[in-house]
C-alpha atoms as a PDB file:
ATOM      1  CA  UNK A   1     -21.248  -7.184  10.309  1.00  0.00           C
ATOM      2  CA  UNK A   2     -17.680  -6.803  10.668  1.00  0.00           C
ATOM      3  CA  UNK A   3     -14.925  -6.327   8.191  1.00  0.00           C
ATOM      4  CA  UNK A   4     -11.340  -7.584   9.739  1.00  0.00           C
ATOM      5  CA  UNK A   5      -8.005  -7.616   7.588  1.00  0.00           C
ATOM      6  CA  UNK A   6      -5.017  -9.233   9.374  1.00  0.00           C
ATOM      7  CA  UNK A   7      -1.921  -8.272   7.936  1.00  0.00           C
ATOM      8  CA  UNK A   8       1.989 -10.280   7.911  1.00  0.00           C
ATOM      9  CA  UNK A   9       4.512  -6.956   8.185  1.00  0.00           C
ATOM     10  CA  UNK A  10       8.345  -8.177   6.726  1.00  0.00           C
ATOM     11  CA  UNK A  11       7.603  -8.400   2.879  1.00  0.00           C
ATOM     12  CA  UNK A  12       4.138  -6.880   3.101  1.00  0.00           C
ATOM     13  CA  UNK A  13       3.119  -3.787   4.811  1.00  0.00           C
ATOM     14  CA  UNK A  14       7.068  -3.239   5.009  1.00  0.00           C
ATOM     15  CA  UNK A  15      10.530  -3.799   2.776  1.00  0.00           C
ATOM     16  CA  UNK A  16      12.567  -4.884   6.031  1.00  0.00           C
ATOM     17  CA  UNK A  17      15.107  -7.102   4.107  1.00  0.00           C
ATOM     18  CA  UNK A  18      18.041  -4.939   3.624  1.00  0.00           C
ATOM     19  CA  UNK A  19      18.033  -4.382   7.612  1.00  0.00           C
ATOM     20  CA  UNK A  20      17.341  -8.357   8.296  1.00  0.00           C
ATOM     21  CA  UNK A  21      20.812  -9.135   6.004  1.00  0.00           C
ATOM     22  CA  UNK A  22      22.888  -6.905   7.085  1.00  0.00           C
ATOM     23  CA  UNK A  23      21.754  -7.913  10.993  1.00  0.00           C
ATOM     24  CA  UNK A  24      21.956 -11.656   9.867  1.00  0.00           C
ATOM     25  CA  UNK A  25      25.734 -10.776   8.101  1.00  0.00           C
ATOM     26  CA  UNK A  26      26.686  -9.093  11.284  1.00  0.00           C
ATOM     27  CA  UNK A  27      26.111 -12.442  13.095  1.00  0.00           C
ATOM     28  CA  UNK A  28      27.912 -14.457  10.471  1.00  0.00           C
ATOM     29  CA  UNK A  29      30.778 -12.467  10.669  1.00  0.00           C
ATOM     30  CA  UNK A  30      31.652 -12.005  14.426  1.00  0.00           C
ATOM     31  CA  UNK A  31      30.190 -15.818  15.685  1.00  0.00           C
ATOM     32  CA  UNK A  32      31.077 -18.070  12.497  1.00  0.00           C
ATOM     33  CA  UNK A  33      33.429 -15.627  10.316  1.00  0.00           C
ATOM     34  CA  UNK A  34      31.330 -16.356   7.545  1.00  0.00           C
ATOM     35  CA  UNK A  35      30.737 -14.020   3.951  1.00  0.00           C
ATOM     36  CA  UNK A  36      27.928 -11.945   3.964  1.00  0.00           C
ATOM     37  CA  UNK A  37      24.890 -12.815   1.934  1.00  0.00           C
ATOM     38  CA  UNK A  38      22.975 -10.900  -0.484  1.00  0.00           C
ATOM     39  CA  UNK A  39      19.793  -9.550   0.330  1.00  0.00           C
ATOM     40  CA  UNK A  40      17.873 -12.082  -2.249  1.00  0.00           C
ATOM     41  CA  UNK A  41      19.571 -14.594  -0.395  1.00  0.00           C
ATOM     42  CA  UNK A  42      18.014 -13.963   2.635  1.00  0.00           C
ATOM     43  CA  UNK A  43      14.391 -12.960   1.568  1.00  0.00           C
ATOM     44  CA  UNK A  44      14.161 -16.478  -0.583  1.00  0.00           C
ATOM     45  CA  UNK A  45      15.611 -18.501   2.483  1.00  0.00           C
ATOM     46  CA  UNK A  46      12.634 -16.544   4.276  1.00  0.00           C
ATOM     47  CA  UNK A  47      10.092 -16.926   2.057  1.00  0.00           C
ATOM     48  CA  UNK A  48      11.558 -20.905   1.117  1.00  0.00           C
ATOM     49  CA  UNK A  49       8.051 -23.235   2.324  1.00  0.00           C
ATOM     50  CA  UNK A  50      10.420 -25.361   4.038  1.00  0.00           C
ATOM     51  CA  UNK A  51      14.131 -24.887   5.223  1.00  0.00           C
ATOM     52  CA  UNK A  52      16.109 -24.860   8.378  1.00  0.00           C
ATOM     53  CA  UNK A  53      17.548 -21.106   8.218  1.00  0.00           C
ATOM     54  CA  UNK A  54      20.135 -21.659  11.144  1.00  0.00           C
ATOM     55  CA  UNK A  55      21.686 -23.857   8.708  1.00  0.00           C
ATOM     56  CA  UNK A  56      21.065 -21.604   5.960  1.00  0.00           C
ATOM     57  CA  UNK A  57      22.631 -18.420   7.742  1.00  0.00           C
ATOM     58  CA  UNK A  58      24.832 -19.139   9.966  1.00  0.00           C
ATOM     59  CA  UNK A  59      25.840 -23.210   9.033  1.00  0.00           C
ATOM     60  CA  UNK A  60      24.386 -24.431  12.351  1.00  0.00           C
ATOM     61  CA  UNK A  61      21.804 -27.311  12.606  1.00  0.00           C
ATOM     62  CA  UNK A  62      20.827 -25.634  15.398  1.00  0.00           C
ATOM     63  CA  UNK A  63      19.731 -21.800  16.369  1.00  0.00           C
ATOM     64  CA  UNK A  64      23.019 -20.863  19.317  1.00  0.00           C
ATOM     65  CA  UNK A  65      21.259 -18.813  21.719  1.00  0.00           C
ATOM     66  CA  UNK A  66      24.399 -16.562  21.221  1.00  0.00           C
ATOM     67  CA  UNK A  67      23.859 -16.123  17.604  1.00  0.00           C
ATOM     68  CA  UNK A  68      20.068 -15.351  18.894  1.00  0.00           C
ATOM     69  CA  UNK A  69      21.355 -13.109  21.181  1.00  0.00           C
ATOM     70  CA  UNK A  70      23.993 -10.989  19.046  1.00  0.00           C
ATOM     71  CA  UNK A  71      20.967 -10.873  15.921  1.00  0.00           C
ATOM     72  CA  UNK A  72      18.232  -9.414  18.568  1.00  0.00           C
ATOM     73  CA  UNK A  73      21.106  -6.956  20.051  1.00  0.00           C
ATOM     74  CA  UNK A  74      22.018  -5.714  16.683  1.00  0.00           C
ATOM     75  CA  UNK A  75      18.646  -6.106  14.837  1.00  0.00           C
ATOM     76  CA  UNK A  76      16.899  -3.520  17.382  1.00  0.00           C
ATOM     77  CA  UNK A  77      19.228  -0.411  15.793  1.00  0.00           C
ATOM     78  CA  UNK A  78      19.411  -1.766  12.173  1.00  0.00           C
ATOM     79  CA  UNK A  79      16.102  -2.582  12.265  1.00  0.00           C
ATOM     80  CA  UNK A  80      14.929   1.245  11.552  1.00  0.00           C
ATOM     81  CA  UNK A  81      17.724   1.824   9.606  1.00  0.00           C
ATOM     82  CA  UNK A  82      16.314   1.197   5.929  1.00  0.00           C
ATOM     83  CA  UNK A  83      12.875   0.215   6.296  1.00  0.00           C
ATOM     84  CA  UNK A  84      10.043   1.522   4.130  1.00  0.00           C
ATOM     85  CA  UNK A  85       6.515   0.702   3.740  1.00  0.00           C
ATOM     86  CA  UNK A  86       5.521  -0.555   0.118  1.00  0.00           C
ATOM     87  CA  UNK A  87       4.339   1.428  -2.271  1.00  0.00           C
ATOM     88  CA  UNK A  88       0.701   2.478  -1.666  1.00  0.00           C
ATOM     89  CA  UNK A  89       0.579   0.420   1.575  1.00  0.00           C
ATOM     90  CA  UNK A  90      -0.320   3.375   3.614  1.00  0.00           C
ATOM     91  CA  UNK A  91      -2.927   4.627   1.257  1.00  0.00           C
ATOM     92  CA  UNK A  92      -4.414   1.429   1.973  1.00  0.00           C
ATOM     93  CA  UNK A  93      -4.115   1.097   5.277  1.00  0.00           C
ATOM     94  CA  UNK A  94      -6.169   4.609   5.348  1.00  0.00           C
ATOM     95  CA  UNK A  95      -8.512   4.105   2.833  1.00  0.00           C
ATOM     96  CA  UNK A  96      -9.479   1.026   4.998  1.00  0.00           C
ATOM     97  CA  UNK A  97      -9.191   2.537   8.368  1.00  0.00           C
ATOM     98  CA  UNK A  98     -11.745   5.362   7.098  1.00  0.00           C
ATOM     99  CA  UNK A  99     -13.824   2.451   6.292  1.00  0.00           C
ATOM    100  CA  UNK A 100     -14.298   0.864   9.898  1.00  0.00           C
ATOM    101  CA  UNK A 101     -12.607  -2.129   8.944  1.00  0.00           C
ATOM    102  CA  UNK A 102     -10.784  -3.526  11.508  1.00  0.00           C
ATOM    103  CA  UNK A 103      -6.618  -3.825  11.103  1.00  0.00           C
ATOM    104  CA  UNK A 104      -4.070  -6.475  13.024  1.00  0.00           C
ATOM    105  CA  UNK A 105      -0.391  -7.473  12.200  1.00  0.00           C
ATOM    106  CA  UNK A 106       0.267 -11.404  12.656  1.00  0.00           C
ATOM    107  CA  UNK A 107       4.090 -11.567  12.266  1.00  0.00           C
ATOM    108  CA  UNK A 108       6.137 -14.183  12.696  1.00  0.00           C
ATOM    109  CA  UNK A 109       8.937 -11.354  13.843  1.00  0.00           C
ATOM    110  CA  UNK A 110       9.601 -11.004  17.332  1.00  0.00           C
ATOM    111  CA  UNK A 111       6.740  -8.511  18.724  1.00  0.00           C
ATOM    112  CA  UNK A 112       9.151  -5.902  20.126  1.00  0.00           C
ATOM    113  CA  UNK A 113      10.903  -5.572  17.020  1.00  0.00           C
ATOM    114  CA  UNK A 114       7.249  -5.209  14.439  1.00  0.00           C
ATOM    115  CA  UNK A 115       5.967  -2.860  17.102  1.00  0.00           C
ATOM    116  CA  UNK A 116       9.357  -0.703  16.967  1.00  0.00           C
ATOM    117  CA  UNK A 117       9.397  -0.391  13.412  1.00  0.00           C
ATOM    118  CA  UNK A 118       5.550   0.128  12.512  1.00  0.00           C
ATOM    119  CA  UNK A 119       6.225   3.262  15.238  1.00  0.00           C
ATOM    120  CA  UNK A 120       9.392   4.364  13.668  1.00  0.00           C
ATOM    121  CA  UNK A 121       7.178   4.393  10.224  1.00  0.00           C
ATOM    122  CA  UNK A 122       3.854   5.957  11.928  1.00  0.00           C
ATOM    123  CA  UNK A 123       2.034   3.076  10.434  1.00  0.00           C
ATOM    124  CA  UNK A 124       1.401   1.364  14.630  1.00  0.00           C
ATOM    125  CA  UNK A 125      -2.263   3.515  15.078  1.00  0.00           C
ATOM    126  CA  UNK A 126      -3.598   2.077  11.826  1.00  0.00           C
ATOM    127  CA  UNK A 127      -4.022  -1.516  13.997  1.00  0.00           C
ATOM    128  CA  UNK A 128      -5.971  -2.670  17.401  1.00  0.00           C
ATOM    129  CA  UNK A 129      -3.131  -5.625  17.645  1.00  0.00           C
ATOM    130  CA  UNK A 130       0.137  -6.501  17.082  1.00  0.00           C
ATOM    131  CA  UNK A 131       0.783  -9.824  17.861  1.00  0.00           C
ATOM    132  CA  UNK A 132       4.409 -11.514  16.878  1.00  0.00           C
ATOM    133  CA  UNK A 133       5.750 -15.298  16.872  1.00  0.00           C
ATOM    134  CA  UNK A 134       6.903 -14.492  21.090  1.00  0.00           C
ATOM    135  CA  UNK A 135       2.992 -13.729  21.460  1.00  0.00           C
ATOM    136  CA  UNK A 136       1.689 -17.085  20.991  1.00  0.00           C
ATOM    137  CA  UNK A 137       3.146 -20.766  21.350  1.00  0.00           C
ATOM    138  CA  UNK A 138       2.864 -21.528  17.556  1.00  0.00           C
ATOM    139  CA  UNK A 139       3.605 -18.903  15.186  1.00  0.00           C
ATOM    140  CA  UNK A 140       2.374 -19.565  11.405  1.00  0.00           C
ATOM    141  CA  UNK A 141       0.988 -21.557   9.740  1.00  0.00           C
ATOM    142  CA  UNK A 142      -0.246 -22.485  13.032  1.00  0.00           C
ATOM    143  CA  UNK A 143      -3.412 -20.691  13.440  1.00  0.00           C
ATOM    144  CA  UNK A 144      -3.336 -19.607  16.704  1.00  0.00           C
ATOM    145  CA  UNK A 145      -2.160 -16.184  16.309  1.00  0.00           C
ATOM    146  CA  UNK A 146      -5.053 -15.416  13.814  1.00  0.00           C
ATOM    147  CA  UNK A 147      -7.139 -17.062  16.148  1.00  0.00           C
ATOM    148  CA  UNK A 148      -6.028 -14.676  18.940  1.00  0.00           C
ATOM    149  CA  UNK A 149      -6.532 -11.622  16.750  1.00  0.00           C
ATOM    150  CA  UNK A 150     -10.192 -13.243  15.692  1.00  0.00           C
ATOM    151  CA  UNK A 151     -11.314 -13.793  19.198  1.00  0.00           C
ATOM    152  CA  UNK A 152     -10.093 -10.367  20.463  1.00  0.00           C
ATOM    153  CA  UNK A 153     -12.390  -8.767  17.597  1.00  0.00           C
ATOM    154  CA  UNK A 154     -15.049 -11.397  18.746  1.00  0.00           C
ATOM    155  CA  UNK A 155     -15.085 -12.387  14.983  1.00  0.00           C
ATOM    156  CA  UNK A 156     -18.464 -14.456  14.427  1.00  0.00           C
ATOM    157  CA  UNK A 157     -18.326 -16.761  11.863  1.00  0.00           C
ATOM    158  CA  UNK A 158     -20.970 -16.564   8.998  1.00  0.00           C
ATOM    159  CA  UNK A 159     -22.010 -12.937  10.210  1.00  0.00           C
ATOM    160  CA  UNK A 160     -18.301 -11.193   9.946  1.00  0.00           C
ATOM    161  CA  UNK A 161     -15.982 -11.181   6.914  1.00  0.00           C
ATOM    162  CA  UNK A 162     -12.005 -11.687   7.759  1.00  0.00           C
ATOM    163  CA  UNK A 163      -9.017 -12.068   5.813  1.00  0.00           C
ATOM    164  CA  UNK A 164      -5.147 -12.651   5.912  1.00  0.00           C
ATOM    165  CA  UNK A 165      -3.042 -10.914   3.663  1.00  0.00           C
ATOM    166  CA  UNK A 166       0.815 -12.281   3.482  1.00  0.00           C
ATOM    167  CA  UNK A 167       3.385 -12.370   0.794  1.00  0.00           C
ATOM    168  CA  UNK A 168       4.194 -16.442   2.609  1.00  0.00           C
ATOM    169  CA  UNK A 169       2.697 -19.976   2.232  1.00  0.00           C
ATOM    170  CA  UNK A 170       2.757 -20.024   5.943  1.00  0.00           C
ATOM    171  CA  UNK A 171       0.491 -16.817   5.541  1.00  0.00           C
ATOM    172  CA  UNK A 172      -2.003 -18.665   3.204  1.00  0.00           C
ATOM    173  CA  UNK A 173      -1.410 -21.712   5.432  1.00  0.00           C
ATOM    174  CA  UNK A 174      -2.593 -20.039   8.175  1.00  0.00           C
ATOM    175  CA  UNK A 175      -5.662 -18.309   7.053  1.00  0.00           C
ATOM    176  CA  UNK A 176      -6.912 -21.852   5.833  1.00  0.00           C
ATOM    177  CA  UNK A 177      -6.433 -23.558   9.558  1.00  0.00           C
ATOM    178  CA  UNK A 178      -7.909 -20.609  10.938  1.00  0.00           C
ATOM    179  CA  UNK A 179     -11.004 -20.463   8.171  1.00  0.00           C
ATOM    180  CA  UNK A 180     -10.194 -17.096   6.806  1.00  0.00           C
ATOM    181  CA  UNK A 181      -9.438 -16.048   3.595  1.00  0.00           C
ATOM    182  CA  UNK A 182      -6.106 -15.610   2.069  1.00  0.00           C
ATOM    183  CA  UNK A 183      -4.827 -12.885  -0.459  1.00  0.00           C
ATOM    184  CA  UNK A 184      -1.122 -13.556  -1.599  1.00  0.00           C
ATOM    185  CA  UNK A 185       0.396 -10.407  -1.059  1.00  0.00           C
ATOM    186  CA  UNK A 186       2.288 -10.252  -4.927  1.00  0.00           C
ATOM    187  CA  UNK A 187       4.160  -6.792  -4.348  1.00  0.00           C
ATOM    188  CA  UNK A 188       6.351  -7.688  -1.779  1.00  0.00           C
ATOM    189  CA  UNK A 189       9.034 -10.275  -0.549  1.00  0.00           C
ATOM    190  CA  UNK A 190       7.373 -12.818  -3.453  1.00  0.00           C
ATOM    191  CA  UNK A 191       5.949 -12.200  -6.213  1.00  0.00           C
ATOM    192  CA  UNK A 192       4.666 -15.785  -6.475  1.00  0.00           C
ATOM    193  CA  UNK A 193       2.423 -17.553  -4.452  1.00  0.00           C
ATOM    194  CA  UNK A 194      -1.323 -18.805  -4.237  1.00  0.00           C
ATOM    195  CA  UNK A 195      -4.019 -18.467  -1.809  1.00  0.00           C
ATOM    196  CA  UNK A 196      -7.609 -17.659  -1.980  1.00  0.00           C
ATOM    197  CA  UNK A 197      -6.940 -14.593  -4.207  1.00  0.00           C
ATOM    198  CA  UNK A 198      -3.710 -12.693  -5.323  1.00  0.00           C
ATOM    199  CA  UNK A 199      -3.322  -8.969  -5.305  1.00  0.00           C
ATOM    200  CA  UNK A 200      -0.466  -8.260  -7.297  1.00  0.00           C
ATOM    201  CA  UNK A 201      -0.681  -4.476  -6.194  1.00  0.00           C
ATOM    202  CA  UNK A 202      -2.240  -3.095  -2.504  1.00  0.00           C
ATOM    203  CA  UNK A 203      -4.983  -1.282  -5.214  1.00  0.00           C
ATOM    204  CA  UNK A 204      -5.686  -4.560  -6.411  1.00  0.00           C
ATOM    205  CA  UNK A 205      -5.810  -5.904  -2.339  1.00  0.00           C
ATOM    206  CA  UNK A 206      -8.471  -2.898  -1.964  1.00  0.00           C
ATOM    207  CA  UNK A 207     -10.367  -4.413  -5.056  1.00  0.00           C
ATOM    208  CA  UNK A 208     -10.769  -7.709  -3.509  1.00  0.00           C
ATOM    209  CA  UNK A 209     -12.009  -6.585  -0.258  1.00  0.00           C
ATOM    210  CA  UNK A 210     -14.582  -4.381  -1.422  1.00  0.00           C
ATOM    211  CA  UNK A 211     -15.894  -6.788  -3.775  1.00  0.00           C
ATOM    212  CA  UNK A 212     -15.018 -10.049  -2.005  1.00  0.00           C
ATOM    213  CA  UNK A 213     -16.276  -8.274   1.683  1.00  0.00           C
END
């Protein structure tokens, strides 16, 4: 039987938000001469169940593909600027790894970018994939990128045990189209949220797994 834990990165394995504002501020400021935002600004428009965040950022209905452009160009510097994983995420990550239990990242963040940073942190090894939102044609809460991951691991259904931990509704979303469970990641980018479970701390996640596996 296998064990497989899919992870989200931005808001839990990793506290990316101060370098996603000030990338986001940077386009504000040079396309729309707009004032920067706070950093809980951004992370609630993130982790907001529904919202249009071009509108939110940068006052377009629409995403420019020169705000896209300047954001990606900027974001690949900043984006290793500040970032740190959460506390006791790579004590996890170990204790699980030790344990044969196989790792992913589904992120919604361009693949380039979660692959860049989960290198910078020495945290990349711990996981067999890596998929982002450019991997797939739907990112989350479509399932298909935790249906990639599950077919790559040739997941069988009944036999294997999977989950999909995410500090997102989209996260918990997902995991219930793809007929995984969900643990609400409660340390990171939101501390409120539902799925199957909720681990308020990554010892708590560790809890769940073993006894819930």
């Amino acid at each position: 039987m296998k064990q497989i834990v899919l992870f989200d990165m931005d808001g839990t394995l990793i506290d990316s938000g101060l370098d996603i504002t000030l990338s986001i501020n940077h386009v504000r400021a040079e396309c729309y001469q707009l004032e920067p935002l706070s950093v809980q600004n951004v992370i609630d428009a993130i982790n907001a169940p529904v919202r249009n965040l071009s509108e939110i950022f940068y006052s377009q209905s629409v995403y420019e593909q020169k705000a896209r452009d300047l954001f990606e160009e900027h974001y690949y510097d900043q984006c290793i600027q500040n970032v740190a994983p959460y506390e006791g995420i790579c004590d996890l990550l170990s204790t699980l790894h030790k344990s044969n239990i196989i790792l992913g990242v589904a992120t919604n963040a361009p693949s380039q970018f979660a692959k860049r940073m989960l290198n910078h942190l020495k945290m990349d090894d711990f996981f067999q994939l890596i998929l982002g939102a450019n991997d797939v044609e739907e990112p989350k809460p479509h399932p298909q990128m935790l249906n990639h991951h599950l077919k790559h691991y040739n997941y069988r259904s009944g036999t294997d045990s999977a989950w999909m931990i995410g500090d997102n509704s989209k996260d918990m979303e997902a995991a219930a189209r793809a007929g995984v469970k969900g643990i609400f990641a409660g340390w990171g980018f939101s501390s409120h949220g539902a799925g199957d479970y909720y681990a308020s701390t990554p010892e708590s996640l560790l809890d769940i797994i073993n006894k819930k596996g």
